[in-house]
C-alpha atoms as a PDB file:
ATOM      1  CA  UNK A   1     -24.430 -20.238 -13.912  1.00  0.00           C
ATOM      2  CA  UNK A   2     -20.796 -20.042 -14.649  1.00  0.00           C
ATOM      3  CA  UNK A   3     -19.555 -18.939 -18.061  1.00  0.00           C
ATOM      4  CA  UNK A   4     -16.954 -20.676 -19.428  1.00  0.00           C
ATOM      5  CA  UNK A   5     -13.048 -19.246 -20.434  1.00  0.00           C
ATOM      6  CA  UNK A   6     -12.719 -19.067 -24.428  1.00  0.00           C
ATOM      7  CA  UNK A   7     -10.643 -21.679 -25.799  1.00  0.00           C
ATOM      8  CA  UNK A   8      -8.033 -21.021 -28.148  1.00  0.00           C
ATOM      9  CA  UNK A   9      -9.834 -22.982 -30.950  1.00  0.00           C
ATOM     10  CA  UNK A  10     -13.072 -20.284 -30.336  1.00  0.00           C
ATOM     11  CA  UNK A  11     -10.479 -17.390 -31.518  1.00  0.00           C
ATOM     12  CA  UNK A  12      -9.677 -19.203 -34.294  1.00  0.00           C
ATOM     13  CA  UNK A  13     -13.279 -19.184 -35.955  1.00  0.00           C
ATOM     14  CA  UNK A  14     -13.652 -15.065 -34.655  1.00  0.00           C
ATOM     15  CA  UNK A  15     -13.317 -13.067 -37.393  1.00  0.00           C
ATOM     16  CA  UNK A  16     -12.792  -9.274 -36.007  1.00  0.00           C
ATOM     17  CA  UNK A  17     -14.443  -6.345 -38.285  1.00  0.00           C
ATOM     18  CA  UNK A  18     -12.133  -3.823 -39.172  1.00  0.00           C
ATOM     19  CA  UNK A  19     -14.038  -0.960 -37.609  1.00  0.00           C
ATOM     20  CA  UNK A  20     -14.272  -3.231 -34.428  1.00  0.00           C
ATOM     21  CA  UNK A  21     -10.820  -3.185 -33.857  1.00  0.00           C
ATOM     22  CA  UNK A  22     -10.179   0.557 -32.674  1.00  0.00           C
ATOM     23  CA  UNK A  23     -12.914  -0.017 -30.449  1.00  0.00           C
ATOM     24  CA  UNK A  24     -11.697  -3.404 -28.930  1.00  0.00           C
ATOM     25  CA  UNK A  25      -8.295  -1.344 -28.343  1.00  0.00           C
ATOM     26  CA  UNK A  26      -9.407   1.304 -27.290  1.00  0.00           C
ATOM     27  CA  UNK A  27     -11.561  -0.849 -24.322  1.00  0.00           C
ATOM     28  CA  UNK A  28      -8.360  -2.780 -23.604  1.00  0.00           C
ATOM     29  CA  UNK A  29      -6.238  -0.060 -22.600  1.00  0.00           C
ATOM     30  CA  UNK A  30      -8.398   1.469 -19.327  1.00  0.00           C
ATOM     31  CA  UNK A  31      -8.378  -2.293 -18.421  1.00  0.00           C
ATOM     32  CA  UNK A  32      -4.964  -2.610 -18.452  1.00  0.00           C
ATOM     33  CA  UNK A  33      -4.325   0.152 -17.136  1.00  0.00           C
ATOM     34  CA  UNK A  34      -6.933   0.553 -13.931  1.00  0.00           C
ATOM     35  CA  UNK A  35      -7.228  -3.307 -13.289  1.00  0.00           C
ATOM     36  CA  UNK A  36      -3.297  -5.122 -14.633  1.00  0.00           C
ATOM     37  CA  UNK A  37      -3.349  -7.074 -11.635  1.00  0.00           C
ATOM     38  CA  UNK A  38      -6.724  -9.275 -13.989  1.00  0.00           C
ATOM     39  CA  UNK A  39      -4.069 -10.313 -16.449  1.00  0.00           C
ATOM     40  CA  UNK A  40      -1.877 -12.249 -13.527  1.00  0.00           C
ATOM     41  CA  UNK A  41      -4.009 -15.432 -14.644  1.00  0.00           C
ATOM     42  CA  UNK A  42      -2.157 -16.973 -17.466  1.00  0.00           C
ATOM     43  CA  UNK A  43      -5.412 -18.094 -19.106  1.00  0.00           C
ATOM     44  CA  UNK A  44      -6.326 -14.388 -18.920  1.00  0.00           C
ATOM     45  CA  UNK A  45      -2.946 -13.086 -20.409  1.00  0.00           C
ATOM     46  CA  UNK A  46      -2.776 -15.691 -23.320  1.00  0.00           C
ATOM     47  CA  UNK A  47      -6.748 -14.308 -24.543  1.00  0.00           C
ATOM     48  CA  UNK A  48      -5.318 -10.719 -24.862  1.00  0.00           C
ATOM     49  CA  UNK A  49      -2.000 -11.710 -26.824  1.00  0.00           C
ATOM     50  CA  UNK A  50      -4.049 -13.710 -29.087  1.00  0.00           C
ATOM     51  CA  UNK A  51      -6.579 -11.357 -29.411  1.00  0.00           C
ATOM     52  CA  UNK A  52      -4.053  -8.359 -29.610  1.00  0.00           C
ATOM     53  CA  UNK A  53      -2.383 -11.006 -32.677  1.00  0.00           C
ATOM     54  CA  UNK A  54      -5.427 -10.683 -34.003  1.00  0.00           C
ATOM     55  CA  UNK A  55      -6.001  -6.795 -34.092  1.00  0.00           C
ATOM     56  CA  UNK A  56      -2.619  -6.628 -35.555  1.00  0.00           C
ATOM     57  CA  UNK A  57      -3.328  -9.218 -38.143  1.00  0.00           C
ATOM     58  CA  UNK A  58      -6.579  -7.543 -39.117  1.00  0.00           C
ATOM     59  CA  UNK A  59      -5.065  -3.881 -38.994  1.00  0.00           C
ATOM     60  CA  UNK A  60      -1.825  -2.806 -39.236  1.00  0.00           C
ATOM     61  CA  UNK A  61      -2.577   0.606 -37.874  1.00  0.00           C
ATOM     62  CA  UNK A  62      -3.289  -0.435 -34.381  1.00  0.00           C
ATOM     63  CA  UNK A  63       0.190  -2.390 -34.489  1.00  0.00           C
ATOM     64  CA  UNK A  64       1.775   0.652 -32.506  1.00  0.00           C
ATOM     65  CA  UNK A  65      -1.044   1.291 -29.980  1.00  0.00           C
ATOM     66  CA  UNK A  66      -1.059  -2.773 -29.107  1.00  0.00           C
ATOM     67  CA  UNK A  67       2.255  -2.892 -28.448  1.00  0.00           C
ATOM     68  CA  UNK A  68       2.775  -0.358 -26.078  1.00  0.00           C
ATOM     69  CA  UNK A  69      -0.300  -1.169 -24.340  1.00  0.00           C
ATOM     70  CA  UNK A  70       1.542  -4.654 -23.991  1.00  0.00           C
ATOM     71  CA  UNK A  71       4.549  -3.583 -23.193  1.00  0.00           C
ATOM     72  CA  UNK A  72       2.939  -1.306 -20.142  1.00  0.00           C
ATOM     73  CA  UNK A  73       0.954  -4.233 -18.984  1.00  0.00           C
ATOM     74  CA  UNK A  74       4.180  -6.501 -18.980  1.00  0.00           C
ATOM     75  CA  UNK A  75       6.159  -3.971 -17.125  1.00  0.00           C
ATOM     76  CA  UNK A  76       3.492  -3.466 -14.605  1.00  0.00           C
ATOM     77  CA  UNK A  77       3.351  -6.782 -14.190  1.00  0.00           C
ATOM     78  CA  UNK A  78       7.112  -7.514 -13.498  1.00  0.00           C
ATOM     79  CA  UNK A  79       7.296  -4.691 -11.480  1.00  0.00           C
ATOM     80  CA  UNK A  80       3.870  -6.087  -9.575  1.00  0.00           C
ATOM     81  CA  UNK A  81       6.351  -9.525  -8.926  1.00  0.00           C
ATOM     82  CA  UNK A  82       9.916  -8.073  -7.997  1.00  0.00           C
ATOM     83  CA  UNK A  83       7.600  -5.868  -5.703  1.00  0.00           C
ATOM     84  CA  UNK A  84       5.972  -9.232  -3.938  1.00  0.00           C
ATOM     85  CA  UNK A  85       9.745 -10.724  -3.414  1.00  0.00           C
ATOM     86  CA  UNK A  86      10.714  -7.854  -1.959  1.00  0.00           C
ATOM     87  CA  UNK A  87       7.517  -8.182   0.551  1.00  0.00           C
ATOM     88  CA  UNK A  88       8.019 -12.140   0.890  1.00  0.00           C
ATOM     89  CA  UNK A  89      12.225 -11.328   1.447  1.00  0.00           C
ATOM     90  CA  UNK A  90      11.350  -8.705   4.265  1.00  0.00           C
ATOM     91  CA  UNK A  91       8.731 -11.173   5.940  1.00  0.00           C
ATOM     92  CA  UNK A  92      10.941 -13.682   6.683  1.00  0.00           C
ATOM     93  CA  UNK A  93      13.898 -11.849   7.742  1.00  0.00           C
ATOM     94  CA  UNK A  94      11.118 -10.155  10.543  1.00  0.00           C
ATOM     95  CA  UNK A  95      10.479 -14.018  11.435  1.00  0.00           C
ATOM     96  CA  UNK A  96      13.798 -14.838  11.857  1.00  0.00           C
ATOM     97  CA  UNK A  97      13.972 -11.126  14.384  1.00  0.00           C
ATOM     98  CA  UNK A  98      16.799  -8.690  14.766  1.00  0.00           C
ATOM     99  CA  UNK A  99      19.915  -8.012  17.378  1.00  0.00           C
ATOM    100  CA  UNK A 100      18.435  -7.535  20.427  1.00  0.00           C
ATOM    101  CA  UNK A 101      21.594  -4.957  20.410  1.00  0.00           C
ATOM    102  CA  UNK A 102      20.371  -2.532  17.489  1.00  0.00           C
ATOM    103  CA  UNK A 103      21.161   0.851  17.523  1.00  0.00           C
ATOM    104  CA  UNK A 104      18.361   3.152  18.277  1.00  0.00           C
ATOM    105  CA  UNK A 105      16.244   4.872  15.453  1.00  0.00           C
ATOM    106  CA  UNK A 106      17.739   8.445  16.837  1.00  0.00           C
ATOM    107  CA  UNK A 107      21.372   7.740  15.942  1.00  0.00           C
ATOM    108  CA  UNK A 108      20.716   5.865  12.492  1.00  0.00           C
ATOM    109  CA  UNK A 109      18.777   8.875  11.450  1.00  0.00           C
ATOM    110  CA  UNK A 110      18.831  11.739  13.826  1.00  0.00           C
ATOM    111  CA  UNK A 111      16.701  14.245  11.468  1.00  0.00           C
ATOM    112  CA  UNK A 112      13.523  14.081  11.832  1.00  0.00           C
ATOM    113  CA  UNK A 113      12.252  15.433   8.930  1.00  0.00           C
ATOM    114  CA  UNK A 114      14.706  12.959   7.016  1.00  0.00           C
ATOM    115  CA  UNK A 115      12.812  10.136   9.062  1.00  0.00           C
ATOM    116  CA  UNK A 116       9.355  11.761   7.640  1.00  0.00           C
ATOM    117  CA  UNK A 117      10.970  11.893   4.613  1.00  0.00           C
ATOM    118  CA  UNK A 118      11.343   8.175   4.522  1.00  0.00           C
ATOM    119  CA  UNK A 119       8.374   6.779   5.621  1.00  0.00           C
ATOM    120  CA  UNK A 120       6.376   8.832   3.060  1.00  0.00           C
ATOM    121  CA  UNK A 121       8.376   7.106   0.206  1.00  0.00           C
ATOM    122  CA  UNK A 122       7.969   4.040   1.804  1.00  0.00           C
ATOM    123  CA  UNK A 123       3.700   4.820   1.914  1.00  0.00           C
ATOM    124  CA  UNK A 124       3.627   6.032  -1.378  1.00  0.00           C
ATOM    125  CA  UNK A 125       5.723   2.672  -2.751  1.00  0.00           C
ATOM    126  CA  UNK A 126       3.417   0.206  -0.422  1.00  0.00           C
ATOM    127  CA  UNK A 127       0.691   2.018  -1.754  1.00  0.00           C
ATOM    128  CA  UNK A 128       0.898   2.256  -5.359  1.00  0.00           C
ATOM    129  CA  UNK A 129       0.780  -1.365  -5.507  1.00  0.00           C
ATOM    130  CA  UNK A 130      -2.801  -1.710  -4.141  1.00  0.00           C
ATOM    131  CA  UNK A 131      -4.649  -3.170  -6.878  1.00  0.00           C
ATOM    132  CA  UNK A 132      -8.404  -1.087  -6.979  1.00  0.00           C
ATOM    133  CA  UNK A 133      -9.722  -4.432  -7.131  1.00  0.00           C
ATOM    134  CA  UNK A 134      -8.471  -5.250  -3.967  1.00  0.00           C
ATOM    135  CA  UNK A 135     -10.372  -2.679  -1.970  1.00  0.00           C
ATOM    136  CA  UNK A 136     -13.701  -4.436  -3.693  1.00  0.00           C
ATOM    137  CA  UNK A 137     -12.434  -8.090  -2.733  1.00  0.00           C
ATOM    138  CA  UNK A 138     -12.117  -6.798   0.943  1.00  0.00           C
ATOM    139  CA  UNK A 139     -15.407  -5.113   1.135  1.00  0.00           C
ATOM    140  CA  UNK A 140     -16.927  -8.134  -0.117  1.00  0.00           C
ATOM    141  CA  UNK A 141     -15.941 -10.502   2.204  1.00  0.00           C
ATOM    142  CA  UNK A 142     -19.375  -8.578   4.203  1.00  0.00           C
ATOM    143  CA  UNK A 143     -22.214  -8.125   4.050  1.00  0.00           C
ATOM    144  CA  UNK A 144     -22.463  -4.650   5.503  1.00  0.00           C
ATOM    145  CA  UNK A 145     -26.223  -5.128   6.482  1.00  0.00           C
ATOM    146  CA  UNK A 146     -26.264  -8.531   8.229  1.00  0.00           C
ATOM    147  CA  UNK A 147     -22.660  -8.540   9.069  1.00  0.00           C
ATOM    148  CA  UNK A 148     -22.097 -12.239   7.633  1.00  0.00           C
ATOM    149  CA  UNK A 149     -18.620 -12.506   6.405  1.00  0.00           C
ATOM    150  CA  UNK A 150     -18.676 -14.075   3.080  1.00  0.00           C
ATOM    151  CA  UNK A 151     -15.437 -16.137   1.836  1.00  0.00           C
ATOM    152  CA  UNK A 152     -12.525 -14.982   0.210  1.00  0.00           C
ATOM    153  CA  UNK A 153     -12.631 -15.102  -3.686  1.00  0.00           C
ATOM    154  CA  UNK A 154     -10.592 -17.903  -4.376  1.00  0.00           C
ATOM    155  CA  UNK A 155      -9.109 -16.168  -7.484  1.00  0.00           C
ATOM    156  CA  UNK A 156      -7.616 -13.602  -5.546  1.00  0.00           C
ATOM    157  CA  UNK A 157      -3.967 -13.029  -6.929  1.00  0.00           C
ATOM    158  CA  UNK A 158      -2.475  -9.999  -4.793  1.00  0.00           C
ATOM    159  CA  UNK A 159      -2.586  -9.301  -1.222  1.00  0.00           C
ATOM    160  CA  UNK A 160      -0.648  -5.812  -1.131  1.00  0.00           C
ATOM    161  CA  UNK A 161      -3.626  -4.449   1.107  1.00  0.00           C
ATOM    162  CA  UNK A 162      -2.989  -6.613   3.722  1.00  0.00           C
ATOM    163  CA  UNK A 163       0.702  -5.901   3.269  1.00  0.00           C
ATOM    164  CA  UNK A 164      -0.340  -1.955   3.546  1.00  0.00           C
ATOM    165  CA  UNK A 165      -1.806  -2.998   6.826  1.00  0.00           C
ATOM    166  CA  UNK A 166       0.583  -5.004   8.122  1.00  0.00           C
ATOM    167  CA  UNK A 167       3.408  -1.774   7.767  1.00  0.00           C
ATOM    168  CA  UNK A 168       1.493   0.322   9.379  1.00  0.00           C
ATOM    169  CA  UNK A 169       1.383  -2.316  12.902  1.00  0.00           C
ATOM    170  CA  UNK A 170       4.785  -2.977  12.220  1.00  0.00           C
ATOM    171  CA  UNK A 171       5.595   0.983  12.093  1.00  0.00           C
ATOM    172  CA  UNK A 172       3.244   1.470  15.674  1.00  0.00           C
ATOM    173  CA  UNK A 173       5.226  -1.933  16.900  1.00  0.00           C
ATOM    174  CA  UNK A 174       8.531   0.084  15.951  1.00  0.00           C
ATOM    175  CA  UNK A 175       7.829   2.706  17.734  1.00  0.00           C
ATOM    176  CA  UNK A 176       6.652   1.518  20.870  1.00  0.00           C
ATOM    177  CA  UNK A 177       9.693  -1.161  21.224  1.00  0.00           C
ATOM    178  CA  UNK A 178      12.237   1.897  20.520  1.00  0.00           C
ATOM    179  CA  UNK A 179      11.151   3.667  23.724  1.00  0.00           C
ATOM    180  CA  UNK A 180      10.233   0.777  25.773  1.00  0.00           C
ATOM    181  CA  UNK A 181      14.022  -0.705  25.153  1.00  0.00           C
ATOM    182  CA  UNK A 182      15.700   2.335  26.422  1.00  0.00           C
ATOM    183  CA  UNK A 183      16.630   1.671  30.385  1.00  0.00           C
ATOM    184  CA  UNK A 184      16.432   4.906  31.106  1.00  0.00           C
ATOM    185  CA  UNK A 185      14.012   7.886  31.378  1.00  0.00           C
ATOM    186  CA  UNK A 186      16.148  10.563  30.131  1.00  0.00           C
ATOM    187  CA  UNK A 187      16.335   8.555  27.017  1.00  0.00           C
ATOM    188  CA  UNK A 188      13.252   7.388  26.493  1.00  0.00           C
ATOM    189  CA  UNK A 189      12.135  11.094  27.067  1.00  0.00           C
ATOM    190  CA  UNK A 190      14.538  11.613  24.099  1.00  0.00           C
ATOM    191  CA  UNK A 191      13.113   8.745  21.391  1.00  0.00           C
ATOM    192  CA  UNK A 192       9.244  10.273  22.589  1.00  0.00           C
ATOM    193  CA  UNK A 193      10.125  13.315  21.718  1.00  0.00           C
ATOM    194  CA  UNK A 194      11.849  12.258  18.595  1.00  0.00           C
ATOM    195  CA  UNK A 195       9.186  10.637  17.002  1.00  0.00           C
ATOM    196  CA  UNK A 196       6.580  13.691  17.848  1.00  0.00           C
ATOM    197  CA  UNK A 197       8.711  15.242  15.848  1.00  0.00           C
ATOM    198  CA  UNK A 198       8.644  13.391  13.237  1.00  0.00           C
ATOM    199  CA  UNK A 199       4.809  12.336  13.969  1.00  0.00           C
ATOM    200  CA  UNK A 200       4.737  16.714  13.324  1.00  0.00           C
ATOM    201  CA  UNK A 201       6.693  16.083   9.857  1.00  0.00           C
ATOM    202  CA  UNK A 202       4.429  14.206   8.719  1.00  0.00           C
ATOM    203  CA  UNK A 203       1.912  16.025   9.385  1.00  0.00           C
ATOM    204  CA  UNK A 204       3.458  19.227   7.458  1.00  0.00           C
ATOM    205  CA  UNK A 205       3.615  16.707   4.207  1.00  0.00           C
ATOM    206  CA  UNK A 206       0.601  15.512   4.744  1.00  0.00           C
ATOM    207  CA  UNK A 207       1.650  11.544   5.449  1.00  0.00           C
ATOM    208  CA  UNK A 208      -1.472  10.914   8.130  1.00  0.00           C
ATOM    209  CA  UNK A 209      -0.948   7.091   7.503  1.00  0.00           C
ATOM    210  CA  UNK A 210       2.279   7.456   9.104  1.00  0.00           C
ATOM    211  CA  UNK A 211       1.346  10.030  11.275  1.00  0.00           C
ATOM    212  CA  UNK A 212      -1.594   8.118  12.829  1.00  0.00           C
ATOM    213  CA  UNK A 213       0.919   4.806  12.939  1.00  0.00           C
ATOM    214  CA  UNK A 214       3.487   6.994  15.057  1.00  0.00           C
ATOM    215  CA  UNK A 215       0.792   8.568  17.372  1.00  0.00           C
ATOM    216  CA  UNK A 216      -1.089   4.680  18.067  1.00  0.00           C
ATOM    217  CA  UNK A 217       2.638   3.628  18.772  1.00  0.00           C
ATOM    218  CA  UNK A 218       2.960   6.606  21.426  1.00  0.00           C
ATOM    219  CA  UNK A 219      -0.381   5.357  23.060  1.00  0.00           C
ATOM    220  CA  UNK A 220       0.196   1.735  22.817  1.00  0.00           C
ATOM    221  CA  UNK A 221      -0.033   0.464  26.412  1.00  0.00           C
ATOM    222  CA  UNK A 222       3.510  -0.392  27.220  1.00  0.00           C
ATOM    223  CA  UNK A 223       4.348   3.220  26.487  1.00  0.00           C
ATOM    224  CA  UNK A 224       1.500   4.320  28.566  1.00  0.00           C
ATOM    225  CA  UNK A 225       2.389   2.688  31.644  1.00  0.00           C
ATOM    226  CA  UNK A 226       5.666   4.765  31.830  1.00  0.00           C
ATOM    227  CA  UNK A 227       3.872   7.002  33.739  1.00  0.00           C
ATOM    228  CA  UNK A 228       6.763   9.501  35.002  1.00  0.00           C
ATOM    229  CA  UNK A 229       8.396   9.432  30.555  1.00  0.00           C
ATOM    230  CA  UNK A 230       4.867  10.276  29.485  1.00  0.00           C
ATOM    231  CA  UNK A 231       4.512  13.168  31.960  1.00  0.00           C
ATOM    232  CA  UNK A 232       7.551  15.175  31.204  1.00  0.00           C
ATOM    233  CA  UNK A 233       7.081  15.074  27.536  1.00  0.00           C
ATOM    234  CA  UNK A 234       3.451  15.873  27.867  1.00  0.00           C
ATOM    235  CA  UNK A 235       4.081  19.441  26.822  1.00  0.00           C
ATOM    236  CA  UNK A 236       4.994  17.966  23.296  1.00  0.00           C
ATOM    237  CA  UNK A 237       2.445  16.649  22.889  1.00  0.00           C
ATOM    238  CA  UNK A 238       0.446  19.772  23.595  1.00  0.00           C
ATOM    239  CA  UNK A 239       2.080  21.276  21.446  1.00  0.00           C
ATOM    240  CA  UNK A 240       1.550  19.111  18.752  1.00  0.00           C
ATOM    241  CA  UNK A 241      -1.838  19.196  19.069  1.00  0.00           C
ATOM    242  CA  UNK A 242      -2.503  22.940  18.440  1.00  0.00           C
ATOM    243  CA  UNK A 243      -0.529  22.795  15.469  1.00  0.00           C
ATOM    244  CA  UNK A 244      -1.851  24.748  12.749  1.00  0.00           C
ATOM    245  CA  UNK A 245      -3.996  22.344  10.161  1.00  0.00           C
ATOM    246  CA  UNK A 246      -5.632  24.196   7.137  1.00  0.00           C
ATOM    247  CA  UNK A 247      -9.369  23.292   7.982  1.00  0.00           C
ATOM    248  CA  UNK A 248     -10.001  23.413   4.187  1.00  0.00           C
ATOM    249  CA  UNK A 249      -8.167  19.783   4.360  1.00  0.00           C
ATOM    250  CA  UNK A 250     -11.396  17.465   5.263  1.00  0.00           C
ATOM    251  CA  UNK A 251      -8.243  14.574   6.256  1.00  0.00           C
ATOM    252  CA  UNK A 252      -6.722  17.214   7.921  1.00  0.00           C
ATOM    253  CA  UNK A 253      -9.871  18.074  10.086  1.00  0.00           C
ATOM    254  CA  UNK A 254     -10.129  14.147  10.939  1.00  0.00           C
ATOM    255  CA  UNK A 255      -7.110  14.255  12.363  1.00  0.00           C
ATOM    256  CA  UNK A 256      -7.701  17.436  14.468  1.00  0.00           C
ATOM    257  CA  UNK A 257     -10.697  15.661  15.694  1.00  0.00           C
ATOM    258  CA  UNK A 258      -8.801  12.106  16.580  1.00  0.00           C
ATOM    259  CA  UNK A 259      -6.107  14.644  18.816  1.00  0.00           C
END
C-alpha cells in the first residue's frame, strides 16, 4: 500500500500541542542533519517550512532553534547543488578530452608529498558529499542472498557515490596514461617512480583510496607490458612494500595484505 504525501489543506486542520513542539524539533534536526539530501524533493521541503511555520506560530521559543536548523539545511543544500555543477562542468570537459601535448604530472607538481597533499583534499571533498542514504540505495539494488538485482529507486536524487567511483578510475586511468605517454624508458622510469612516491605519501596520511587508485594504475596492463620500465623500478616497489604500517590500523593491515 502506498501512503499518500500530506496536502497543504491537512496542515491546516493540525493543531500542534505546545509540549509537542520541542519534541517535533528536536526529531527534525538529526534528520536534517544525517539525511538533507530527503529534503531535495520540493514536496518534501514545503511540509517542513510549513510545519516549522507552524512550531513558530504555536511557540515562540523554538523560533531560534527552527531557524538555524533551516538555515543549515538550506546551506547544505546549495552547497549539495554548486557541488553537482561542478561534477556535471568537469564531466563534459573529460568528454570533450585534453591536448594530446599536456605537460606531464612531474613538472606541474614535482613534490610528491604536495601531489598527496592534493588528492586527499580532493577525497575528503568527493567524499563528504556522499549522502548515507546513498550507500543503502546501492546495497539495495541486491539481493545479497539470491543475487537478483532489484531496480533503482526511482526517487533517487544524488548520485555522488557513483561520482566517488568514477574519480577513483579516472585517478588509476591518470596514472597509467602518464607513463604509457612517455617515449622513453628513462622517463617513464621517472613518472613510476614518482607516483610510488606519492602512492608512499599517501600512505603516511593515511589516504588508501588514493593509494589503492595509484597502485591499480601501476598494475593496469598497459603498464605491465613494459616489461624492461617495470624491472628497473622494481626495487621501489620493494621498498614500498616493507614500509612500516602500525598493525593497530585494521585499514592499514588490509593494505599490507593486498601488497
Amino acid at each position: 500500500m502506498r501512503l499518500k504525501a500530506p496536502t497543504d489543506a491537512y496542515w491546516d486542520n493540525i493543531d500542534l500541542p505546545l509540549n509537542v513542539i520541542p519534541l517535533l524539533v528536536k526529531f527534525l534536526r538529526p534528520w536534517t542533519e544525517l539525511f538533507p539530501y530527503d529534503f531535495r524533493d520540493d514536496r518534501m521541503m514545503a511540509h517542513v517550512r510549513i510545519l516549522a511555520h507552524k512550531c513558530v506560530a504555536t511557540d515562540e521559543e523554538v523560533r531560534e532553534q527552527v531557524s538555524q536548523l533551516l538555515a543549515a539545511l538550506l546551506s547544505r543544500l546549495a552547497a549539495l547543488e554548486k557541488y553537482e555543477e561542478f561534477l556535471h562542468r568537469v564531466t563534459t570537459e573529460t568528454s570533450i578530452g585534453e591536448p594530446i601535448a599536456a605537460p606531464s604530472v612531474v613538472t606541474i607538481c614535482p613534490d610528491p608529498a604536495t601531489m598527496a597533499e592534493t588528492l586527499t583534499l580532493i577525497e575528503l571533498q568527493r567524499f563528504s558529499f556522499i549522502g548515507k542514504e546513498e550507500f543503502v540505495q546501492t546495497l539495495g539494488k541486491e539481493d545479497l542472498k539470491t543475487g537478483v538485482r532489484h531496480c533503482d529507486c526511482v526517487n533517487r536524487k544524488t548520485k555522488n557515490l557513483e561520482a566517488y567511483v568514477r574519480w577513483f578510475q579516472r585517478l588509476t586511468y591518470y596514472v597509467a596514461s602518464e607513463i604509457c605517454k612517455m617515449s622513453k624508458k628513462k622517463s617513464r622510469c621517472r613518472v613510476c617512480e614518482y607516483w610510488i612516491q606519492v602512492a608512499k605519501e599517501c600512505l603516511n596520511i593515511r589516504n588508501f583510496n588514493s593509494l589503492l587508485a595509484i597502485l591499480a594504475g601501476l598494475n593496469i596492463l598497459p603498464v605491465a607490458r613494459l616489461k624492461k620500465t617495470v624491472r628497473e623500478i622494481m626495487i621501489d616497489v620493494i621498498n614500498f612494500k616493507s614500509c612500516r604500517i602500525d598493525s593497530d590500523n585494521a585499514e592499514a593491515v588490509n593494505v599490507k595484505t593486498t601488497f
